[in-house]
PDB file of N, CA and C in Angstrom:
ATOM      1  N   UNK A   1       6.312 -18.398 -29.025  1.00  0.00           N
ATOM      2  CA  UNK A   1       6.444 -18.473 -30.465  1.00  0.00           C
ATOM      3  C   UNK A   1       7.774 -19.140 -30.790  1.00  0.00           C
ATOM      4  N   UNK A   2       7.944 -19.607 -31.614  1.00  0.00           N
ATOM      5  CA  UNK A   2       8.848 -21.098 -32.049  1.00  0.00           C
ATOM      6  C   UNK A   2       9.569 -20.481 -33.628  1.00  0.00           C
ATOM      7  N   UNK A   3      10.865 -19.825 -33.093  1.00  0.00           N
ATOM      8  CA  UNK A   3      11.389 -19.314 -34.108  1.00  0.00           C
ATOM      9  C   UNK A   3      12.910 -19.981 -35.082  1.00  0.00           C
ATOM     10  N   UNK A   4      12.987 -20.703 -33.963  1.00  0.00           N
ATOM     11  CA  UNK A   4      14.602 -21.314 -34.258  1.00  0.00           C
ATOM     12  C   UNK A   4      14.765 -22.490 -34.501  1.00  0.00           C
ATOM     13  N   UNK A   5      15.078 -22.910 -35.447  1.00  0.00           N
ATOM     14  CA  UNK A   5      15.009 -24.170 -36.105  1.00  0.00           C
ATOM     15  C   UNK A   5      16.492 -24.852 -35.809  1.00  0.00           C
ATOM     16  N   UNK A   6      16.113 -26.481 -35.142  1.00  0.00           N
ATOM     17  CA  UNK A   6      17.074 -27.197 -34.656  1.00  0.00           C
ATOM     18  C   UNK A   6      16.909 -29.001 -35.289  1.00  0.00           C
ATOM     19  N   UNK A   7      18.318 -29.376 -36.175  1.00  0.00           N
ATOM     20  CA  UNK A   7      18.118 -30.455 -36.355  1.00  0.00           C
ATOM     21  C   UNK A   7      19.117 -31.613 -35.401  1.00  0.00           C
ATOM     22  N   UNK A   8      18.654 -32.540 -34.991  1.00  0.00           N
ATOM     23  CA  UNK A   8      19.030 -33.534 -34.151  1.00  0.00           C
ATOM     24  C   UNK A   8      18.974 -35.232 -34.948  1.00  0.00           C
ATOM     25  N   UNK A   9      20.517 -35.744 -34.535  1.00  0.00           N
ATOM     26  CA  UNK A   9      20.028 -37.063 -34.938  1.00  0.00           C
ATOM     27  C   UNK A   9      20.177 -37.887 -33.562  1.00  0.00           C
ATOM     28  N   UNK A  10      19.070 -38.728 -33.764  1.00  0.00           N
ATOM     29  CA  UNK A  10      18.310 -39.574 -32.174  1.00  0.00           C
ATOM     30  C   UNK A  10      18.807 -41.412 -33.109  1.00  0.00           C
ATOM     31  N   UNK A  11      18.709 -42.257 -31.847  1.00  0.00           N
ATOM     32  CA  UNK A  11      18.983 -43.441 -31.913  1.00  0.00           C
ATOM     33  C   UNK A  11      17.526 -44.373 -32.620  1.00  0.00           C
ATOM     34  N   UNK A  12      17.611 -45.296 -33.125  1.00  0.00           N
ATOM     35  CA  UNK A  12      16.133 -45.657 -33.424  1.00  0.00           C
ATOM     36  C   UNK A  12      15.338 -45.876 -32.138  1.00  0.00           C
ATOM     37  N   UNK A  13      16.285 -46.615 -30.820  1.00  0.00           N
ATOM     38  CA  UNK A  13      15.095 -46.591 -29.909  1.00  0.00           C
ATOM     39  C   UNK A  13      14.763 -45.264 -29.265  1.00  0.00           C
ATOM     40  N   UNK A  14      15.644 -44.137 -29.525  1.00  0.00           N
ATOM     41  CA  UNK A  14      15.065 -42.748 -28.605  1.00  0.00           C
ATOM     42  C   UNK A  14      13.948 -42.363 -29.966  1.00  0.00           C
ATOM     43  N   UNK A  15      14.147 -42.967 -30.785  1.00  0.00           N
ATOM     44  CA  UNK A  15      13.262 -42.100 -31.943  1.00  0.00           C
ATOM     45  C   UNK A  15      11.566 -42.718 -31.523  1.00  0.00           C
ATOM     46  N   UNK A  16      11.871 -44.195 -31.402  1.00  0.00           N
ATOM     47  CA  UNK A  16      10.475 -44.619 -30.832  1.00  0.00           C
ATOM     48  C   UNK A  16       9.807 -44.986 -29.721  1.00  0.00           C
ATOM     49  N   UNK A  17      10.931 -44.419 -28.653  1.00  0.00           N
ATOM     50  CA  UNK A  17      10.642 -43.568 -27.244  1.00  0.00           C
ATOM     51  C   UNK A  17       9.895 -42.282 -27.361  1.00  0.00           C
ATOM     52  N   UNK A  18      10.376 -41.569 -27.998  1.00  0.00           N
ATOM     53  CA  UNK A  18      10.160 -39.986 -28.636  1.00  0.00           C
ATOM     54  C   UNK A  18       8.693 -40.618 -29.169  1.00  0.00           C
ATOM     55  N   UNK A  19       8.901 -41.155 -30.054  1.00  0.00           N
ATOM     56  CA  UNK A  19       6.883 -41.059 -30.557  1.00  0.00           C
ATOM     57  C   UNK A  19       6.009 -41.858 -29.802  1.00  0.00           C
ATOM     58  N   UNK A  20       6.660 -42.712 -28.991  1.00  0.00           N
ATOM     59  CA  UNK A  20       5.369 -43.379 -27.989  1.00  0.00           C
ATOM     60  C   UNK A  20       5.133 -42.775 -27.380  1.00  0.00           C
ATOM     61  N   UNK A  21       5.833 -41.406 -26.438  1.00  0.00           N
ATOM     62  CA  UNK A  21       5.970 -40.831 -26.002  1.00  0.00           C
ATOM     63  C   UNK A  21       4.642 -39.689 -26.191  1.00  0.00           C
ATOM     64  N   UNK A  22       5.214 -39.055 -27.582  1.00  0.00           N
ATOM     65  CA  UNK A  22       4.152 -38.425 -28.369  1.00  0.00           C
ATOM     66  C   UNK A  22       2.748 -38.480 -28.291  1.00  0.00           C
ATOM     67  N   UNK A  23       2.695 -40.131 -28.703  1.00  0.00           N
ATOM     68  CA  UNK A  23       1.016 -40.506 -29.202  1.00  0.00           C
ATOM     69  C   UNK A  23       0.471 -40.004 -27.219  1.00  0.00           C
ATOM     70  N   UNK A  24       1.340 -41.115 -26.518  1.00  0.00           N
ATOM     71  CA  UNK A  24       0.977 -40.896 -25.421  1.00  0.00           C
ATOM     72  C   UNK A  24       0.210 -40.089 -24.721  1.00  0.00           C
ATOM     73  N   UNK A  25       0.826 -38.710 -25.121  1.00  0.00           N
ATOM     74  CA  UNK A  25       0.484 -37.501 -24.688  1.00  0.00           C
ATOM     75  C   UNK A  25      -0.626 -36.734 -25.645  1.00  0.00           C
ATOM     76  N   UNK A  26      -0.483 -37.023 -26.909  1.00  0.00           N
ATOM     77  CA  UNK A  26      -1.474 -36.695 -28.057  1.00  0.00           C
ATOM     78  C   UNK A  26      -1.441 -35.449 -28.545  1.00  0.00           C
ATOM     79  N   UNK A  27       0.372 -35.362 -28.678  1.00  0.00           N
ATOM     80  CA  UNK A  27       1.040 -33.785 -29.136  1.00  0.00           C
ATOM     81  C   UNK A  27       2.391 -34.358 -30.536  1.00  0.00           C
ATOM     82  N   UNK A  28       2.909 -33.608 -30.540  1.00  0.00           N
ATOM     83  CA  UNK A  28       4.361 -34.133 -31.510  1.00  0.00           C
ATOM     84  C   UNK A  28       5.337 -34.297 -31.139  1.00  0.00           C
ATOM     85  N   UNK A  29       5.881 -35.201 -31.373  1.00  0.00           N
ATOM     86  CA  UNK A  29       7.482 -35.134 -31.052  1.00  0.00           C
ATOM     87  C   UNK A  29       8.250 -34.000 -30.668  1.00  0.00           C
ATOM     88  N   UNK A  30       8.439 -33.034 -31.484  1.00  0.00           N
ATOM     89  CA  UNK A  30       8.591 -31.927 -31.411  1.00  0.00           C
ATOM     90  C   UNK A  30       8.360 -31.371 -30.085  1.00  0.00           C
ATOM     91  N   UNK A  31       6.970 -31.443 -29.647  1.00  0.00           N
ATOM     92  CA  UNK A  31       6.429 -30.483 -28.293  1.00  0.00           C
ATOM     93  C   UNK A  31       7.365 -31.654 -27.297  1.00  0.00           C
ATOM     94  N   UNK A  32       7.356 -32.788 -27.570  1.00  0.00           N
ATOM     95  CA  UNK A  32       8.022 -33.412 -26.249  1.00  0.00           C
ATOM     96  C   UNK A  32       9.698 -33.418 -26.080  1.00  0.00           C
ATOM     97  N   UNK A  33      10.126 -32.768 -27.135  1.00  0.00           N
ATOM     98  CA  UNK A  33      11.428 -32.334 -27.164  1.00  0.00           C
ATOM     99  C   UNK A  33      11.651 -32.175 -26.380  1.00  0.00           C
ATOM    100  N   UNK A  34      10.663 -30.352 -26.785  1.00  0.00           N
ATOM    101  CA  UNK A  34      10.618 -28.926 -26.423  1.00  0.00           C
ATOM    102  C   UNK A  34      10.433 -29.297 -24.615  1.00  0.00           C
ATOM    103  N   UNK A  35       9.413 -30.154 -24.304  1.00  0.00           N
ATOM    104  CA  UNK A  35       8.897 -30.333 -22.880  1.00  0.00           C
ATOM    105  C   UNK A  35      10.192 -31.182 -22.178  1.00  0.00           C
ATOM    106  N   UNK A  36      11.013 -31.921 -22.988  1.00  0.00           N
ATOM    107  CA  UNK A  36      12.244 -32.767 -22.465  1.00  0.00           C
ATOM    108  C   UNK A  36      13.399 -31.401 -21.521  1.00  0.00           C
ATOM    109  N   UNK A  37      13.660 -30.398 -23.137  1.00  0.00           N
ATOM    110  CA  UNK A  37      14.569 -29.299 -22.577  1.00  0.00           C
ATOM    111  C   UNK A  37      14.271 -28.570 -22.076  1.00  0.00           C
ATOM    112  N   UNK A  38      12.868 -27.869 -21.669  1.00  0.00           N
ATOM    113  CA  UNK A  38      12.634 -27.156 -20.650  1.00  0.00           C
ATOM    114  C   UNK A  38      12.675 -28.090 -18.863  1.00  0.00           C
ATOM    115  N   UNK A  39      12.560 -29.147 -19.106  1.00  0.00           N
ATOM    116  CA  UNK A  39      12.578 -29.757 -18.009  1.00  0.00           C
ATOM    117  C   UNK A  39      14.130 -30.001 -17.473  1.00  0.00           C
ATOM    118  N   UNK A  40      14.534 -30.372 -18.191  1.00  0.00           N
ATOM    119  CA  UNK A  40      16.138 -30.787 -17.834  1.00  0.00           C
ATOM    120  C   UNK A  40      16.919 -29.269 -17.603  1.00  0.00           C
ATOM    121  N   UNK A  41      16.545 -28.380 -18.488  1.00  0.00           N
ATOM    122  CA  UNK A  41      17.283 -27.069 -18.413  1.00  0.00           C
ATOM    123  C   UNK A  41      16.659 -26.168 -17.294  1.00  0.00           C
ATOM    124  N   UNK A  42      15.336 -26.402 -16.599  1.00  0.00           N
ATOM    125  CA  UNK A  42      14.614 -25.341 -15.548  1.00  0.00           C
ATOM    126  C   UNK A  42      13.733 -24.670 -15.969  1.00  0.00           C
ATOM    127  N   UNK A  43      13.283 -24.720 -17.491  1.00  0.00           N
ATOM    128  CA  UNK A  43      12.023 -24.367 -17.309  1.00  0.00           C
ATOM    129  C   UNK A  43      10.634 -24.361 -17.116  1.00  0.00           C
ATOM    130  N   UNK A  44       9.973 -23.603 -17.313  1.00  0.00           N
ATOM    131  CA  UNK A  44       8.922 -24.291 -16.860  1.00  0.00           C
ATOM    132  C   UNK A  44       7.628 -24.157 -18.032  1.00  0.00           C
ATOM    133  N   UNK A  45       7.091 -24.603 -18.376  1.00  0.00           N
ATOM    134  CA  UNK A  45       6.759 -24.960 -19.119  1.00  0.00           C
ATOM    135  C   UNK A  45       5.012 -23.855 -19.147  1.00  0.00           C
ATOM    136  N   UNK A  46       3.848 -23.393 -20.050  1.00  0.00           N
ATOM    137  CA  UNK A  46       3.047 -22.532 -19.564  1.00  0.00           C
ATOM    138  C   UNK A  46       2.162 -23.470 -18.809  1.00  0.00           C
ATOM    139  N   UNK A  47       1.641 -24.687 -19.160  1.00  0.00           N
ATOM    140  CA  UNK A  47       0.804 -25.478 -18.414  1.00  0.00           C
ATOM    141  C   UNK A  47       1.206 -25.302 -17.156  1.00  0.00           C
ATOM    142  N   UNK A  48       2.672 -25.940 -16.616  1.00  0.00           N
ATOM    143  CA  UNK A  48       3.060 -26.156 -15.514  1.00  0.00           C
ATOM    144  C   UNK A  48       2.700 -24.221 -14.593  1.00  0.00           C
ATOM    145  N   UNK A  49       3.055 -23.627 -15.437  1.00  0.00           N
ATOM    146  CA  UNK A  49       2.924 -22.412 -14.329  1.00  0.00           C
ATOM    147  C   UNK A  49       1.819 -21.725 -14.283  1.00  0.00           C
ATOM    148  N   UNK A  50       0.554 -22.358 -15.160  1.00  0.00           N
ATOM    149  CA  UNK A  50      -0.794 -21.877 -14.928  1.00  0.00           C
ATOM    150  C   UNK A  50      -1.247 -23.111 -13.572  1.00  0.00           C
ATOM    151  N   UNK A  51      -0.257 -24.772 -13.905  1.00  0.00           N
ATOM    152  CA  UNK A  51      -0.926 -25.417 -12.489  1.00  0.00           C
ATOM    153  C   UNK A  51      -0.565 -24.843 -11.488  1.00  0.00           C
ATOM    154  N   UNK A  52       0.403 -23.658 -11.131  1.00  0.00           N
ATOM    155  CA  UNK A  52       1.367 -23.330 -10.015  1.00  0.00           C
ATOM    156  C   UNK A  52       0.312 -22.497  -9.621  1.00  0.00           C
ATOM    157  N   UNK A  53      -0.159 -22.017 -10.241  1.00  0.00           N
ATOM    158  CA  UNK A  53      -1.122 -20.624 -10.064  1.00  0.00           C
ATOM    159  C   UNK A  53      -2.467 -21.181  -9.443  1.00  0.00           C
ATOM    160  N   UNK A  54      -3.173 -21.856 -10.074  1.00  0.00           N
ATOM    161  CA  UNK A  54      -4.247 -22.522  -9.577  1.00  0.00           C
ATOM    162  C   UNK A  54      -3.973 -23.090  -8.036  1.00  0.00           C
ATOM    163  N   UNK A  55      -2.753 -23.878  -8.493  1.00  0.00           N
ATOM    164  CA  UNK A  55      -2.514 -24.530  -6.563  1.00  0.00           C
ATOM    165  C   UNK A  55      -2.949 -23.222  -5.573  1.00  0.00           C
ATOM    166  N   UNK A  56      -1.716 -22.488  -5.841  1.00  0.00           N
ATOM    167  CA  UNK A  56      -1.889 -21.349  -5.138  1.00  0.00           C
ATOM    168  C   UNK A  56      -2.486 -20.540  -4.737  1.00  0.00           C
ATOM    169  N   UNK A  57      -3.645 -20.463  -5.793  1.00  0.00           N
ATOM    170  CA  UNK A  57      -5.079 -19.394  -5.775  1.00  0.00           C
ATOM    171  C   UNK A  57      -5.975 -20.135  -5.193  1.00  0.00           C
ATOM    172  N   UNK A  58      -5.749 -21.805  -4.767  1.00  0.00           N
ATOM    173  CA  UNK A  58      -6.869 -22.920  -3.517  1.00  0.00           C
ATOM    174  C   UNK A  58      -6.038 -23.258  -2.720  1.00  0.00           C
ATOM    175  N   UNK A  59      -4.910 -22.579  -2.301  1.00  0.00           N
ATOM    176  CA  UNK A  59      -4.560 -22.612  -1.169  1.00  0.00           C
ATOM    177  C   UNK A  59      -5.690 -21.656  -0.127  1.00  0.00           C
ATOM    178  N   UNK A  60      -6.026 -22.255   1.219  1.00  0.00           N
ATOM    179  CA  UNK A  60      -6.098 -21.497   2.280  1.00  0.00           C
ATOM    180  C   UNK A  60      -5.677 -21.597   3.532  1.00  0.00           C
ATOM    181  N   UNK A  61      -6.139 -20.751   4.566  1.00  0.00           N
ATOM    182  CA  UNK A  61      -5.188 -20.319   5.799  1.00  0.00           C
ATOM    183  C   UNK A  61      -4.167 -19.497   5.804  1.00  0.00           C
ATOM    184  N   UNK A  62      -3.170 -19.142   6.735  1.00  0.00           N
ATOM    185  CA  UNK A  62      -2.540 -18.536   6.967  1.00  0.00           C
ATOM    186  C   UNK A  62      -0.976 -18.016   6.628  1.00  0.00           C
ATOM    187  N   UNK A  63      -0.417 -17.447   5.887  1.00  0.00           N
ATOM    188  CA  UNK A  63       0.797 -17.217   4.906  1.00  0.00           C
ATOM    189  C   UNK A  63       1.319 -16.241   5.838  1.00  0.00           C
ATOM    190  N   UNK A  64       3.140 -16.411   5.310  1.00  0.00           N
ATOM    191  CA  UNK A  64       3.972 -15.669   5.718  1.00  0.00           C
ATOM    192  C   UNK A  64       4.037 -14.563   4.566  1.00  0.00           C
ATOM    193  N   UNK A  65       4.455 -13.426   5.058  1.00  0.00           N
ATOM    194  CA  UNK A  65       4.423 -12.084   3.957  1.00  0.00           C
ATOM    195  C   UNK A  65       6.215 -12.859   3.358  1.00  0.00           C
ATOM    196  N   UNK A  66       6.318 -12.595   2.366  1.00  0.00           N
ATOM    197  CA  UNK A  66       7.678 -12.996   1.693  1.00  0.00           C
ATOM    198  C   UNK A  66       8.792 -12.628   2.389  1.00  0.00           C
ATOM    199  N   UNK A  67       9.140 -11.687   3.192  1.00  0.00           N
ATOM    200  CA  UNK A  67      10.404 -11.284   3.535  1.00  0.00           C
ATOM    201  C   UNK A  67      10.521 -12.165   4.909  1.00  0.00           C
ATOM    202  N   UNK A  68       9.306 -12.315   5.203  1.00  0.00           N
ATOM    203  CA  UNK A  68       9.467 -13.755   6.595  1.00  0.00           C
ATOM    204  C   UNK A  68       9.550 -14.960   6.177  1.00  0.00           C
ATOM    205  N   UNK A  69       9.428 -15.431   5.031  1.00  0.00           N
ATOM    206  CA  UNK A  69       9.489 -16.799   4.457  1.00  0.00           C
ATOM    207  C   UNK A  69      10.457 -16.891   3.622  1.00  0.00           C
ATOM    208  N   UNK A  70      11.156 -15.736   3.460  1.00  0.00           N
ATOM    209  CA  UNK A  70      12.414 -16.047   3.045  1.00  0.00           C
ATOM    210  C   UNK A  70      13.695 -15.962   3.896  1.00  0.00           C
ATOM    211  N   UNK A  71      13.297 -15.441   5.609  1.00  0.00           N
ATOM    212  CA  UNK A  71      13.898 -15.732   6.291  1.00  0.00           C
ATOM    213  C   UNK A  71      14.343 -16.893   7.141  1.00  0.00           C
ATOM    214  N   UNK A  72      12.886 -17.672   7.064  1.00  0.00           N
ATOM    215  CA  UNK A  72      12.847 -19.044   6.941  1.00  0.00           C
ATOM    216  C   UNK A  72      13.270 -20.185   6.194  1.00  0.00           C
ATOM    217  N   UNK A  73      13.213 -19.969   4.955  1.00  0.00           N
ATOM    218  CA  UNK A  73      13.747 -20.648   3.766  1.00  0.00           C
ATOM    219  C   UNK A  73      15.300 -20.552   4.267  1.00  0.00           C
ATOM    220  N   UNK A  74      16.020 -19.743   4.810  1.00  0.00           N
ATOM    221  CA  UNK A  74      17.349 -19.390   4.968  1.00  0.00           C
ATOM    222  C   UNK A  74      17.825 -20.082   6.377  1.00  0.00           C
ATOM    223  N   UNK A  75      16.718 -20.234   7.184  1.00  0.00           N
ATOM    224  CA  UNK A  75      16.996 -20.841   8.526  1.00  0.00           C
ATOM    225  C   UNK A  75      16.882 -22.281   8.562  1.00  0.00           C
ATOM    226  N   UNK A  76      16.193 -22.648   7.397  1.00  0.00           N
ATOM    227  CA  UNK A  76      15.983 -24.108   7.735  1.00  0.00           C
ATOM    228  C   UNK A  76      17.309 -24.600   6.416  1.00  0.00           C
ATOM    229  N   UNK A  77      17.731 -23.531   5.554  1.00  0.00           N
ATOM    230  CA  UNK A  77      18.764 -24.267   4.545  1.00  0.00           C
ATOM    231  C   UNK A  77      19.815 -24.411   5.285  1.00  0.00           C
ATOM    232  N   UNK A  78      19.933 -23.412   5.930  1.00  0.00           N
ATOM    233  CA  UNK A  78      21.379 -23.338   7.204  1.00  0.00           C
ATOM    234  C   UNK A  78      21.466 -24.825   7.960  1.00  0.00           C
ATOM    235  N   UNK A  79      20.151 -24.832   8.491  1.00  0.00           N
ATOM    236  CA  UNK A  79      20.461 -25.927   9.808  1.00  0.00           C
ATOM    237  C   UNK A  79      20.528 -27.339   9.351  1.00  0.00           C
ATOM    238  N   UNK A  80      20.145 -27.281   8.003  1.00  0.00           N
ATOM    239  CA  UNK A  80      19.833 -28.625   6.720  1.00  0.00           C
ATOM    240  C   UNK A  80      21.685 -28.785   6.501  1.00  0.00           C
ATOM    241  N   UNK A  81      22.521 -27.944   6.547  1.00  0.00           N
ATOM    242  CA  UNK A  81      23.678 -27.948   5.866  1.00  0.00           C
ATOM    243  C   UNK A  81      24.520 -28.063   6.931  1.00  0.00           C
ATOM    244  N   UNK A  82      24.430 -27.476   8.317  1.00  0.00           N
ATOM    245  CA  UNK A  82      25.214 -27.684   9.249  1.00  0.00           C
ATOM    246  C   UNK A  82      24.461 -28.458   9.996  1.00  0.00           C
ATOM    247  N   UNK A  83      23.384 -29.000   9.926  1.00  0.00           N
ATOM    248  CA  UNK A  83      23.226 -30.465  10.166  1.00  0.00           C
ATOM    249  C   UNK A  83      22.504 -30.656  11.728  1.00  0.00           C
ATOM    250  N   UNK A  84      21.949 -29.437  12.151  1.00  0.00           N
ATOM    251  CA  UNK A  84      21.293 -28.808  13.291  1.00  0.00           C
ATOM    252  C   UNK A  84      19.866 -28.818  13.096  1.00  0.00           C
ATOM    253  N   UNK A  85      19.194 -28.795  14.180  1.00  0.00           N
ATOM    254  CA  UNK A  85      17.451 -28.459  14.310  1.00  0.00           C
ATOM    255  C   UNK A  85      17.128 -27.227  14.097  1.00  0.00           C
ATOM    256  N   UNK A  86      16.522 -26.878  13.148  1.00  0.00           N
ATOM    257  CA  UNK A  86      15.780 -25.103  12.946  1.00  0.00           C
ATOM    258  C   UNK A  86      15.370 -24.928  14.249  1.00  0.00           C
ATOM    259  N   UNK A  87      15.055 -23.294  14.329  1.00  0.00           N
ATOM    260  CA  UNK A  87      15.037 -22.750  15.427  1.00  0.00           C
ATOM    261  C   UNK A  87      13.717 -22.852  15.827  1.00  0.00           C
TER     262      UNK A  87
END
């Protein structure tokens, strides 16, 4: 829900970047702001995390339980930074 009202002044060509942009997509300016600063700032947007979900729910085969894949995630950031072969 969209409670906070924000005014911005844009360049004429970001203004008709911003609406080609728009038609493009076949939403408002506005939503592609909104989709600009969640992107640049980390969020994520609901489309994007219903596609996250879907990926995930047609994934198949074989998964690590989380506390092993985050031991991994940690072994391969290590050897990425000190510049070594994971184990």
């Amino acid at each position: 829900m969209f409670t906070e009202r924000l005014q911005i002044l844009v360049s004429p060509d970001q203004r008709r970047r911003l609406e080609h942009e728009a038609r493009r997509r076949g939403t408002s300016v506005a939503a592609v702001i909104r989709d600009a600063v969640d992107g640049e700032l980390g969020m994520v947007s609901p489309d994007e995390r219903l596609r996250a979900v879907e990926a995930i729910g047609a994934l198949r085969g074989e998964y690590l339980p989380p506390d092993e894949l985050g031991a991994l995630i940690d072994e391969l950031h290590t050897a990425a930074i000190l510049g070594t072969e994971p184990r």
